[in-house]
PDB file of N, CA and C in Angstrom:
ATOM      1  N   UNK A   1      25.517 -17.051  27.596  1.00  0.00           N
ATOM      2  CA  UNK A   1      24.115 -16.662  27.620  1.00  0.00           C
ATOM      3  C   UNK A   1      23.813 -15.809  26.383  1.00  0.00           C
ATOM      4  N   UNK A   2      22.587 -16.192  25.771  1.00  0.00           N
ATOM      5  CA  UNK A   2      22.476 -15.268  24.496  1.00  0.00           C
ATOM      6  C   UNK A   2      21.930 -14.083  24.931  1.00  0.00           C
ATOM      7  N   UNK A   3      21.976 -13.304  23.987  1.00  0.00           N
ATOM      8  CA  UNK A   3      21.412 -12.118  24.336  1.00  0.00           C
ATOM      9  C   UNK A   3      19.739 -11.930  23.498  1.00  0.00           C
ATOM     10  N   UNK A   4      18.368 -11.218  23.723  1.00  0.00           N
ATOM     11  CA  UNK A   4      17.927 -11.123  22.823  1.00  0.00           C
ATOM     12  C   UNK A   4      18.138  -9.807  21.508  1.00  0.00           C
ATOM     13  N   UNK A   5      17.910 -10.201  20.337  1.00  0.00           N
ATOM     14  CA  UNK A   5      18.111  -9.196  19.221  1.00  0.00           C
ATOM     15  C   UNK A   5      17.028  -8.354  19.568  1.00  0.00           C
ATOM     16  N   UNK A   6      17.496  -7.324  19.176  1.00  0.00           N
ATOM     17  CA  UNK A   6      17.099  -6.175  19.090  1.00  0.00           C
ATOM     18  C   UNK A   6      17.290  -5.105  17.945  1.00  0.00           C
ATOM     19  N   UNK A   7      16.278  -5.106  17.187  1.00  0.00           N
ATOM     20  CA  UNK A   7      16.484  -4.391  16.334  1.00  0.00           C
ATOM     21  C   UNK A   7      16.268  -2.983  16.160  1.00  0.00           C
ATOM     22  N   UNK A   8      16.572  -1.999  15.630  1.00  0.00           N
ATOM     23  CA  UNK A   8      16.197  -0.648  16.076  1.00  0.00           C
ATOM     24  C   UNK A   8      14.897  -0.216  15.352  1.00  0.00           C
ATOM     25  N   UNK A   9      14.474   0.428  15.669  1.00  0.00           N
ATOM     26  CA  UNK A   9      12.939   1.118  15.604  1.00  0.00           C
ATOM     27  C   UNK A   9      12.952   1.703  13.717  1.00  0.00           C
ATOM     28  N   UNK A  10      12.454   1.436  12.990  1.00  0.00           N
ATOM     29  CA  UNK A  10      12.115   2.201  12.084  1.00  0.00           C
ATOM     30  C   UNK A  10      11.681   3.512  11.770  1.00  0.00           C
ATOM     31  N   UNK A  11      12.326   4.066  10.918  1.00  0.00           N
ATOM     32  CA  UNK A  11      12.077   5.889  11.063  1.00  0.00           C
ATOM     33  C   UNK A  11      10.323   6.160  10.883  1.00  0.00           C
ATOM     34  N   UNK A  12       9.725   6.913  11.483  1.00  0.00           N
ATOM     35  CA  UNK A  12       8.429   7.218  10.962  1.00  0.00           C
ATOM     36  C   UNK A  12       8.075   8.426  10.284  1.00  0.00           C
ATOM     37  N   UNK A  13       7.285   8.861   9.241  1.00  0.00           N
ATOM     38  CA  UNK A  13       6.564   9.811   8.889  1.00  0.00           C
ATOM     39  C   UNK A  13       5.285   9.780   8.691  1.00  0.00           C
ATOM     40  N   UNK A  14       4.745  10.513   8.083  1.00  0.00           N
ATOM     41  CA  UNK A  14       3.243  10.451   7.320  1.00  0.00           C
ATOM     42  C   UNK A  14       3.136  10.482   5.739  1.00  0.00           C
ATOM     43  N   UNK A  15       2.687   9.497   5.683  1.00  0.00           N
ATOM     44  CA  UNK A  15       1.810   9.904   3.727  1.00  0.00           C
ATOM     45  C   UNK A  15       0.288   9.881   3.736  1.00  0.00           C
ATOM     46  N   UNK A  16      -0.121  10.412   2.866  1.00  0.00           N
ATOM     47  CA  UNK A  16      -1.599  11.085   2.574  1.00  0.00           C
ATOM     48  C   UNK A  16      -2.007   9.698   1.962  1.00  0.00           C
ATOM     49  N   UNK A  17      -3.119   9.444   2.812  1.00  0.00           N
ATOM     50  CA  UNK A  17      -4.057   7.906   2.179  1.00  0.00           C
ATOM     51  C   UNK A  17      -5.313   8.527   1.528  1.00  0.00           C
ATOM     52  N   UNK A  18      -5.949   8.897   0.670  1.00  0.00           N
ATOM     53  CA  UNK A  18      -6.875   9.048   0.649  1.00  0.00           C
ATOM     54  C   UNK A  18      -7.527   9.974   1.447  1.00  0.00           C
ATOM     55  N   UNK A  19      -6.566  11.353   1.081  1.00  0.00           N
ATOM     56  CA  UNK A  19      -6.722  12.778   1.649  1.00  0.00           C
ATOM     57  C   UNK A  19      -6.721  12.857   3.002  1.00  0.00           C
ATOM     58  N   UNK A  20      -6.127  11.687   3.944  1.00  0.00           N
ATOM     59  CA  UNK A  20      -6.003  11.570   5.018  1.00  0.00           C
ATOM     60  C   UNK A  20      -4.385  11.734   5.659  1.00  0.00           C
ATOM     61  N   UNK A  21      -3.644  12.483   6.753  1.00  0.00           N
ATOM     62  CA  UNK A  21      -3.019  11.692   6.911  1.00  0.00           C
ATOM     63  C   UNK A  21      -2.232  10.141   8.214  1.00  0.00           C
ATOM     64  N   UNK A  22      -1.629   9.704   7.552  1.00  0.00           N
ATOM     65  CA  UNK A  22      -1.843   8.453   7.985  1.00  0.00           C
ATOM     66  C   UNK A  22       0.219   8.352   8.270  1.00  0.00           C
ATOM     67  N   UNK A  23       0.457   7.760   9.847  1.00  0.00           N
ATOM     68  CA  UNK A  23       1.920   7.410  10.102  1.00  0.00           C
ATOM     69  C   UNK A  23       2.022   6.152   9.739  1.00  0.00           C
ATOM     70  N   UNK A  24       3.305   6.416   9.407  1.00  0.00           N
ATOM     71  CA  UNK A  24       4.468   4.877   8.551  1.00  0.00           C
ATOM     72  C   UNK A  24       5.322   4.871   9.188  1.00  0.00           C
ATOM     73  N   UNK A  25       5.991   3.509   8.906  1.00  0.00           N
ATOM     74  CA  UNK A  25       6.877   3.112   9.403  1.00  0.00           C
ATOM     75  C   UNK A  25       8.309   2.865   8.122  1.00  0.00           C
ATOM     76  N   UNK A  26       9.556   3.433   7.859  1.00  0.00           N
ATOM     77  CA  UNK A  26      10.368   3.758   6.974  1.00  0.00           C
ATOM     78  C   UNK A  26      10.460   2.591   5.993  1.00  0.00           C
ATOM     79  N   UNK A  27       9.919   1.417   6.714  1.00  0.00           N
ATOM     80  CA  UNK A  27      10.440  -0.007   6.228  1.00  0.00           C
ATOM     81  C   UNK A  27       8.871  -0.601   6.052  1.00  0.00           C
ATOM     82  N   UNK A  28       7.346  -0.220   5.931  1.00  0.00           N
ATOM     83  CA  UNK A  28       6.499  -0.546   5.387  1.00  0.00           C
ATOM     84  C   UNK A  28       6.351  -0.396   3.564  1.00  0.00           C
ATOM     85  N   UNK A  29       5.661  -1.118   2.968  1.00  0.00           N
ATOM     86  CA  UNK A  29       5.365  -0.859   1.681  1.00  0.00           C
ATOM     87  C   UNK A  29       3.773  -0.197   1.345  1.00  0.00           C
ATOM     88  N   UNK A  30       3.290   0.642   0.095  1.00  0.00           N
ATOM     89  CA  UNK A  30       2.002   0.936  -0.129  1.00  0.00           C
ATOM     90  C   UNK A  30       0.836   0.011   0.480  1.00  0.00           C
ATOM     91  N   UNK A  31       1.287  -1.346  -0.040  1.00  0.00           N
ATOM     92  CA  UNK A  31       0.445  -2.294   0.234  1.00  0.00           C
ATOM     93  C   UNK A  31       0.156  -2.204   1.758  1.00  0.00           C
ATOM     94  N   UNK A  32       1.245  -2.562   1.931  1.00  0.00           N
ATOM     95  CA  UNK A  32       1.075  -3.195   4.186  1.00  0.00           C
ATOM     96  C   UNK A  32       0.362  -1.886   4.189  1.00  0.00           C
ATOM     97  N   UNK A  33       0.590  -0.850   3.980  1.00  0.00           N
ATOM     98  CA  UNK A  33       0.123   0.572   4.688  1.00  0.00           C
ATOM     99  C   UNK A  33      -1.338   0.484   4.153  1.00  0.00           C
ATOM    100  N   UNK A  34      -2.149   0.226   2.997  1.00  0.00           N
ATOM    101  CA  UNK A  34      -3.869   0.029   2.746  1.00  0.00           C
ATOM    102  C   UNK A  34      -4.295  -1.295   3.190  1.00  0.00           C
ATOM    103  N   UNK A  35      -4.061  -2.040   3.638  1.00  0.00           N
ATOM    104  CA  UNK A  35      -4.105  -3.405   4.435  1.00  0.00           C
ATOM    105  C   UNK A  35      -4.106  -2.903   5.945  1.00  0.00           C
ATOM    106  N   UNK A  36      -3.435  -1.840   6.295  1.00  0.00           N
ATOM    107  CA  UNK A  36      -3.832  -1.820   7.700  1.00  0.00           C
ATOM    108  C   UNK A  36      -4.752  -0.951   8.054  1.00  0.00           C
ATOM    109  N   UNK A  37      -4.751  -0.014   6.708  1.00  0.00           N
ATOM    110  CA  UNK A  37      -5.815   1.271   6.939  1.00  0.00           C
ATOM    111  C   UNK A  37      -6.962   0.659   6.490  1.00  0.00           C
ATOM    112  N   UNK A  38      -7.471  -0.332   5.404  1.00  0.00           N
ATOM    113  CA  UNK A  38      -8.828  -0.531   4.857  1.00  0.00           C
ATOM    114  C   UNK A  38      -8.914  -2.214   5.307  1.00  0.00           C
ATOM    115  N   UNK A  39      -8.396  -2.404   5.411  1.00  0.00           N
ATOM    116  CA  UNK A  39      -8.136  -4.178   5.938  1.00  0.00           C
ATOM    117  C   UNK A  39      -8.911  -4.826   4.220  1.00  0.00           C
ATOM    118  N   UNK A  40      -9.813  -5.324   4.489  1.00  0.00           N
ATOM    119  CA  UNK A  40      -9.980  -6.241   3.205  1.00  0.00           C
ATOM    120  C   UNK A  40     -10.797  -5.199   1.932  1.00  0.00           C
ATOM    121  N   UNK A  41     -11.362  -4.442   2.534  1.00  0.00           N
ATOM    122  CA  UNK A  41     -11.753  -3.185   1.124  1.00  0.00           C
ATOM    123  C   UNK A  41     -10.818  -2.287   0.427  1.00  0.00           C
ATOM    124  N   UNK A  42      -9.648  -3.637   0.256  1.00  0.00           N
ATOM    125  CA  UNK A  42      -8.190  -3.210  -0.361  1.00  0.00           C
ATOM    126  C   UNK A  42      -8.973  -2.337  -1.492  1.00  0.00           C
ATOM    127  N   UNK A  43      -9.379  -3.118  -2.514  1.00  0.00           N
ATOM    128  CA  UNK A  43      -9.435  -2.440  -4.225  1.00  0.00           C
ATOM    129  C   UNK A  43     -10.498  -2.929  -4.483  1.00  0.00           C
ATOM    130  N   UNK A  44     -11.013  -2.764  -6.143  1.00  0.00           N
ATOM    131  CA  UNK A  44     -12.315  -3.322  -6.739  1.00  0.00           C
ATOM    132  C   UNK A  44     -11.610  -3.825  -8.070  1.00  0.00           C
ATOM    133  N   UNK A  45     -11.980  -5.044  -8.548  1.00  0.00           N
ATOM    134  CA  UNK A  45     -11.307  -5.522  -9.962  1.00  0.00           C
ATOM    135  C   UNK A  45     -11.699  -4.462 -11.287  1.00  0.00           C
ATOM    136  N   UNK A  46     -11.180  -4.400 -11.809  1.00  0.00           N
ATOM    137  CA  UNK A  46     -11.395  -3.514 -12.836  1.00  0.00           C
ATOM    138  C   UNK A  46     -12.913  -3.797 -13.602  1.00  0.00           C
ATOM    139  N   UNK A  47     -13.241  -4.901 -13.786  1.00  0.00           N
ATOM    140  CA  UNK A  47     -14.571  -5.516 -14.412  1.00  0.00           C
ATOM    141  C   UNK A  47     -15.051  -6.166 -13.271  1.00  0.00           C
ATOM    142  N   UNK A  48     -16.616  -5.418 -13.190  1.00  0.00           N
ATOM    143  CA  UNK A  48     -17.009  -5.773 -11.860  1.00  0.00           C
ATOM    144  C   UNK A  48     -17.127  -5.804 -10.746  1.00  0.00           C
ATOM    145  N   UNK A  49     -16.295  -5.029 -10.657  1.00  0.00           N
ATOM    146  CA  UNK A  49     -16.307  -3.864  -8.914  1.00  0.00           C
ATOM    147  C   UNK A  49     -15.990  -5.387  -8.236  1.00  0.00           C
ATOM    148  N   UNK A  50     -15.594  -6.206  -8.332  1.00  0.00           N
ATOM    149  CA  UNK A  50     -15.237  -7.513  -7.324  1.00  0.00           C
ATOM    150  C   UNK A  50     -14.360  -6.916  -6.285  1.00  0.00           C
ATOM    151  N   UNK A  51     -14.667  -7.099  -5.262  1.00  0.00           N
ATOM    152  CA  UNK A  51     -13.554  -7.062  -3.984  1.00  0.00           C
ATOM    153  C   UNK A  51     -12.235  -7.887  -4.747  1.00  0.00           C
ATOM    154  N   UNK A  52     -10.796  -6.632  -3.948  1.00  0.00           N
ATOM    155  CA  UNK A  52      -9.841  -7.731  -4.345  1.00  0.00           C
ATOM    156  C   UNK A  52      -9.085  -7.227  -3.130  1.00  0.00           C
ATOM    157  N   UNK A  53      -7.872  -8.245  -3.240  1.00  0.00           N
ATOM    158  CA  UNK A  53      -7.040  -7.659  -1.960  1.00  0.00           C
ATOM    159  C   UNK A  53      -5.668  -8.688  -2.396  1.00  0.00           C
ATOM    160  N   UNK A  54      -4.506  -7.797  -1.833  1.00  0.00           N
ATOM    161  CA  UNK A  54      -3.254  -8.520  -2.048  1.00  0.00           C
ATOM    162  C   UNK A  54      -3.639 -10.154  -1.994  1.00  0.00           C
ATOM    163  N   UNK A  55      -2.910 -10.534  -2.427  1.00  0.00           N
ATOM    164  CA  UNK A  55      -2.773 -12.256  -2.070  1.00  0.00           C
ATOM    165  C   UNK A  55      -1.006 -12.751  -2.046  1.00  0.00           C
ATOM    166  N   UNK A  56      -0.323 -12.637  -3.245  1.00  0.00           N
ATOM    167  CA  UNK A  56       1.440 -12.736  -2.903  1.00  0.00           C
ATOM    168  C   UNK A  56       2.076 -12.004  -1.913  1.00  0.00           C
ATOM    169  N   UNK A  57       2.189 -10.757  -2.296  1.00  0.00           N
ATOM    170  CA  UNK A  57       2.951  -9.815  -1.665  1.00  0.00           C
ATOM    171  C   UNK A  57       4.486  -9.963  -1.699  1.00  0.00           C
ATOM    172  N   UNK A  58       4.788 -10.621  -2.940  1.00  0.00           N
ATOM    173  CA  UNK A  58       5.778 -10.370  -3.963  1.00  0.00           C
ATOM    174  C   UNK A  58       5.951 -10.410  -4.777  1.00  0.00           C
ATOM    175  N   UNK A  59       4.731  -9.835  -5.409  1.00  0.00           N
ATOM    176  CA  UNK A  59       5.210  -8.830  -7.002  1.00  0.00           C
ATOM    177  C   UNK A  59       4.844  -9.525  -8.750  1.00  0.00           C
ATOM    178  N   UNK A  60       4.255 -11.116  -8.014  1.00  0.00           N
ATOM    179  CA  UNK A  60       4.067 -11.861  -8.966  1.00  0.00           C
ATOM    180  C   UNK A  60       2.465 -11.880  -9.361  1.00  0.00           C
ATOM    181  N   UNK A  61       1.116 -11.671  -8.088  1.00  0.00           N
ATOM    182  CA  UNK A  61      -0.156 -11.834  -8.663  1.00  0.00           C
ATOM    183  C   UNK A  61      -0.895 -10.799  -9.273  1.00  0.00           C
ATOM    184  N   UNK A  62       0.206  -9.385  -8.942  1.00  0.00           N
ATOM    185  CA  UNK A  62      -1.209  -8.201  -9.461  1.00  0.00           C
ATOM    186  C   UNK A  62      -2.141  -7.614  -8.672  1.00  0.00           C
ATOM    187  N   UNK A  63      -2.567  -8.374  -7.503  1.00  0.00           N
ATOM    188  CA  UNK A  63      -3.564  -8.060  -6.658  1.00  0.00           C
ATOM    189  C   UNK A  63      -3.426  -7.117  -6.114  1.00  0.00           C
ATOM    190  N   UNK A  64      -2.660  -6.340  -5.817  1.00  0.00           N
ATOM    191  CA  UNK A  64      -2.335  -4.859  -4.836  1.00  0.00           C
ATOM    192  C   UNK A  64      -2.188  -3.403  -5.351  1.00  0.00           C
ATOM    193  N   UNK A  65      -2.671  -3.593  -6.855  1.00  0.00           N
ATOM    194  CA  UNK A  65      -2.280  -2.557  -7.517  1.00  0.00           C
ATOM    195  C   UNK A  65      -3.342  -1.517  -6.786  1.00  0.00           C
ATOM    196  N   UNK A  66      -2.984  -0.387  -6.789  1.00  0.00           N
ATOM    197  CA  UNK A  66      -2.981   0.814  -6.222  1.00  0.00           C
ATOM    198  C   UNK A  66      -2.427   2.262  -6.881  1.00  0.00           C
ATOM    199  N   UNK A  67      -2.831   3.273  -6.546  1.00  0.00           N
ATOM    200  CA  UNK A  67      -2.585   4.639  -6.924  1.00  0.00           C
ATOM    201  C   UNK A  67      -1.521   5.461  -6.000  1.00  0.00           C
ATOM    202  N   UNK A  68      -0.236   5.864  -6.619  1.00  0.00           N
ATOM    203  CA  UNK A  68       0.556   6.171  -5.729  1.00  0.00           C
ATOM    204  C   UNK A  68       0.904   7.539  -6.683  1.00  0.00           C
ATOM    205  N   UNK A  69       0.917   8.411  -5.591  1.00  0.00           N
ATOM    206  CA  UNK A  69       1.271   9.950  -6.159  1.00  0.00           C
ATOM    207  C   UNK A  69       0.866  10.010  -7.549  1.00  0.00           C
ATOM    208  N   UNK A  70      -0.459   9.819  -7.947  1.00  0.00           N
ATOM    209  CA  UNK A  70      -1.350   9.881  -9.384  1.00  0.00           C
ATOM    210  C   UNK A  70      -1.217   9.103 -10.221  1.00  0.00           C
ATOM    211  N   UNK A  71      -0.247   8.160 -10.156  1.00  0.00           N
ATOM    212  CA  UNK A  71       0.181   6.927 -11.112  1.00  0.00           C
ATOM    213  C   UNK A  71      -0.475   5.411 -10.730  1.00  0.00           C
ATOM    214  N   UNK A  72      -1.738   5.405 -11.449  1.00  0.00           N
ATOM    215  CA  UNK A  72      -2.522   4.098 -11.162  1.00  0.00           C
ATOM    216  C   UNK A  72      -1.750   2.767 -11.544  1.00  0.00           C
ATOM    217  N   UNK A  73      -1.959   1.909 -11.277  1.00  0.00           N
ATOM    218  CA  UNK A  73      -1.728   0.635 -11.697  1.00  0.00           C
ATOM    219  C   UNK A  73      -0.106   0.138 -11.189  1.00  0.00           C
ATOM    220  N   UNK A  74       0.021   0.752 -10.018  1.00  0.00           N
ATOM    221  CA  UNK A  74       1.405   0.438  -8.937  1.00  0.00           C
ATOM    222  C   UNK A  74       1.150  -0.952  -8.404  1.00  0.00           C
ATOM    223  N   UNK A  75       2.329  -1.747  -8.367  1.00  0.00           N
ATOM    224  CA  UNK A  75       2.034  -2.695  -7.506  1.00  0.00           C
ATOM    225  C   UNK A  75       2.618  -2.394  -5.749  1.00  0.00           C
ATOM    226  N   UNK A  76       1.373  -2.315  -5.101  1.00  0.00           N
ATOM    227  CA  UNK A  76       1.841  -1.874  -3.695  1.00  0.00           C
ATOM    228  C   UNK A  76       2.676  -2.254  -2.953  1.00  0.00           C
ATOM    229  N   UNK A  77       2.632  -3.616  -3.257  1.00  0.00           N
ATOM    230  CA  UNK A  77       3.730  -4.797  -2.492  1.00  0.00           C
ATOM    231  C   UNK A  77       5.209  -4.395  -2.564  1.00  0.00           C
ATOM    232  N   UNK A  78       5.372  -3.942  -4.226  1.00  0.00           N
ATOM    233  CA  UNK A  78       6.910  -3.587  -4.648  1.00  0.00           C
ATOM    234  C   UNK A  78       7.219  -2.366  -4.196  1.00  0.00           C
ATOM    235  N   UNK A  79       6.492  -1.059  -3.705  1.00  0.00           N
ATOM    236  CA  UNK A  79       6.318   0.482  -3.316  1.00  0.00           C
ATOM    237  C   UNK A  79       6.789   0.337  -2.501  1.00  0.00           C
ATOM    238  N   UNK A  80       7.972   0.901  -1.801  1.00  0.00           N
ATOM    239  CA  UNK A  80       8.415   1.433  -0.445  1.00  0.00           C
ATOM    240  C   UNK A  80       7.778   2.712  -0.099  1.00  0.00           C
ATOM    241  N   UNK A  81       7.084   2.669   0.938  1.00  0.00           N
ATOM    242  CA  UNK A  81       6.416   4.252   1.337  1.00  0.00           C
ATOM    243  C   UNK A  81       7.641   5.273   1.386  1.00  0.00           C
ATOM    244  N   UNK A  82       6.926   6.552   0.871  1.00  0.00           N
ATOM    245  CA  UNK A  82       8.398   7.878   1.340  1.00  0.00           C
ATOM    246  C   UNK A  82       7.383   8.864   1.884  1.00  0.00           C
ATOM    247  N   UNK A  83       8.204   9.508   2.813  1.00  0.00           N
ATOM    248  CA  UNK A  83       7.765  10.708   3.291  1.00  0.00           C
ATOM    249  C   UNK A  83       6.989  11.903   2.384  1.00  0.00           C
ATOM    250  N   UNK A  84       5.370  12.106   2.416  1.00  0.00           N
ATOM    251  CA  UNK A  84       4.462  13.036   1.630  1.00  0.00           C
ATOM    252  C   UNK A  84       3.900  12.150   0.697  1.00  0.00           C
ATOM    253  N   UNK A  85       4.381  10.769   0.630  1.00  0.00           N
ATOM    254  CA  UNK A  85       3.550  10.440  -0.967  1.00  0.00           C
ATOM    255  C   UNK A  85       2.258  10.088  -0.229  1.00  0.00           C
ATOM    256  N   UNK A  86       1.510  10.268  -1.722  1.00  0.00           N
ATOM    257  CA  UNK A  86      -0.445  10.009  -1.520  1.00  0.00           C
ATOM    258  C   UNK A  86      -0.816   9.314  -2.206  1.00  0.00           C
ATOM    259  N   UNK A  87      -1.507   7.982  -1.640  1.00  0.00           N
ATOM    260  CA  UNK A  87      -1.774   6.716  -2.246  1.00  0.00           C
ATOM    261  C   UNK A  87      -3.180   6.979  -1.617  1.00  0.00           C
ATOM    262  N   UNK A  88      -3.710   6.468  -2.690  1.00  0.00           N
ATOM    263  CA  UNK A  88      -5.410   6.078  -2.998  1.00  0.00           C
ATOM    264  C   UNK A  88      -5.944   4.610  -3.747  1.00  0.00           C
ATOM    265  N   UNK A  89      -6.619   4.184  -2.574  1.00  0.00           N
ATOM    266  CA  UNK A  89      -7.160   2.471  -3.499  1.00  0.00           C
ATOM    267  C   UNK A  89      -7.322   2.766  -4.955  1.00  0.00           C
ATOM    268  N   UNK A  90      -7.130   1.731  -5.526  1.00  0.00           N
ATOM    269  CA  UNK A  90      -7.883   1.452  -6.797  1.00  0.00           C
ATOM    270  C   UNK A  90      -8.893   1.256  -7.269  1.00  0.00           C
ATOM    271  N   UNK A  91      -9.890   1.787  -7.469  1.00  0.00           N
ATOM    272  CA  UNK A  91     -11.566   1.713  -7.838  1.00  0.00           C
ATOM    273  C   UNK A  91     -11.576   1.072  -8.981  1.00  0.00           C
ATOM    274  N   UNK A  92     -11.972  -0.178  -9.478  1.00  0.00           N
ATOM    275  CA  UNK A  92     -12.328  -0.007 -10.725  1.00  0.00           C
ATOM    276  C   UNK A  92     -11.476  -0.090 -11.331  1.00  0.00           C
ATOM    277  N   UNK A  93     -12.117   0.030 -13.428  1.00  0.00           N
ATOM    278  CA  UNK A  93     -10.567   0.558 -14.077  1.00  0.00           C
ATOM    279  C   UNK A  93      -9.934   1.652 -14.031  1.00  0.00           C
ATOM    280  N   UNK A  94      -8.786   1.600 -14.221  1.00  0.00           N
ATOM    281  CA  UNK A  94      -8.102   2.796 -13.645  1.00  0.00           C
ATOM    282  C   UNK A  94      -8.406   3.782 -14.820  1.00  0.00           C
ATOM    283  N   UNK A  95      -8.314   5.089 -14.683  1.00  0.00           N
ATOM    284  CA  UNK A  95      -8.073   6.166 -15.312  1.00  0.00           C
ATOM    285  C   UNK A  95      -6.909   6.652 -15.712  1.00  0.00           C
ATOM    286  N   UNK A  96      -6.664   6.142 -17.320  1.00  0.00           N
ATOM    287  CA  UNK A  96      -5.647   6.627 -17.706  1.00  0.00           C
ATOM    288  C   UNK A  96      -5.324   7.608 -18.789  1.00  0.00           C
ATOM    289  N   UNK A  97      -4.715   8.706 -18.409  1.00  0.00           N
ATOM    290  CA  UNK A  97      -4.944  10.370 -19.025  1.00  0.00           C
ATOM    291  C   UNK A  97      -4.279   9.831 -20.776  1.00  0.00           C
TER     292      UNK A  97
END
């Protein structure tokens, strides 16, 4: 008789979304984590304020870029969340100092 798998629970903390905070799961990425908090008002294209939102979600289209602990132009998909970091959508073009 098989047994079913069972996998164990993922560690949780919080990171700051957009001066909010918001629980994770150890094994989510930036991306999954603004996909569940904003659902499709992921980002805005840099020209044109166009709605954008992941589309791969491995690392090849660009679409998920995001602001992670002040460093714009992250791809969210590739980001493993950590405990305290603060990610903010991408507005626009990014601001770069």
């Amino acid at each position: 008789m098989l047994r079913p798998c069972t996998e164990p629970e993922a560690a949780t903390f919080t990171v700051i979304v957009e001066d909010q905070p918001v629980a994770v799961q150890a094994d989510e990425t930036v991306a999954g984590v603004l996909l569940r908090v904003f659902g499709s008002d992921y980002r805005t294209h840099t020209i044109g304020d166009q709605a954008r939102a992941p589309y791969c979600l491995m690392g090849v289209c660009f679409e998920c870029l995001a602001e992670v602990d002040g460093v714009p132009n992250r791809q969210g998909c590739l980001v493993p969340v950590s405990e305290g970091m603060r990610i903010a959508r991408q507005r626009g073009p990014a601001k770069v100092a």
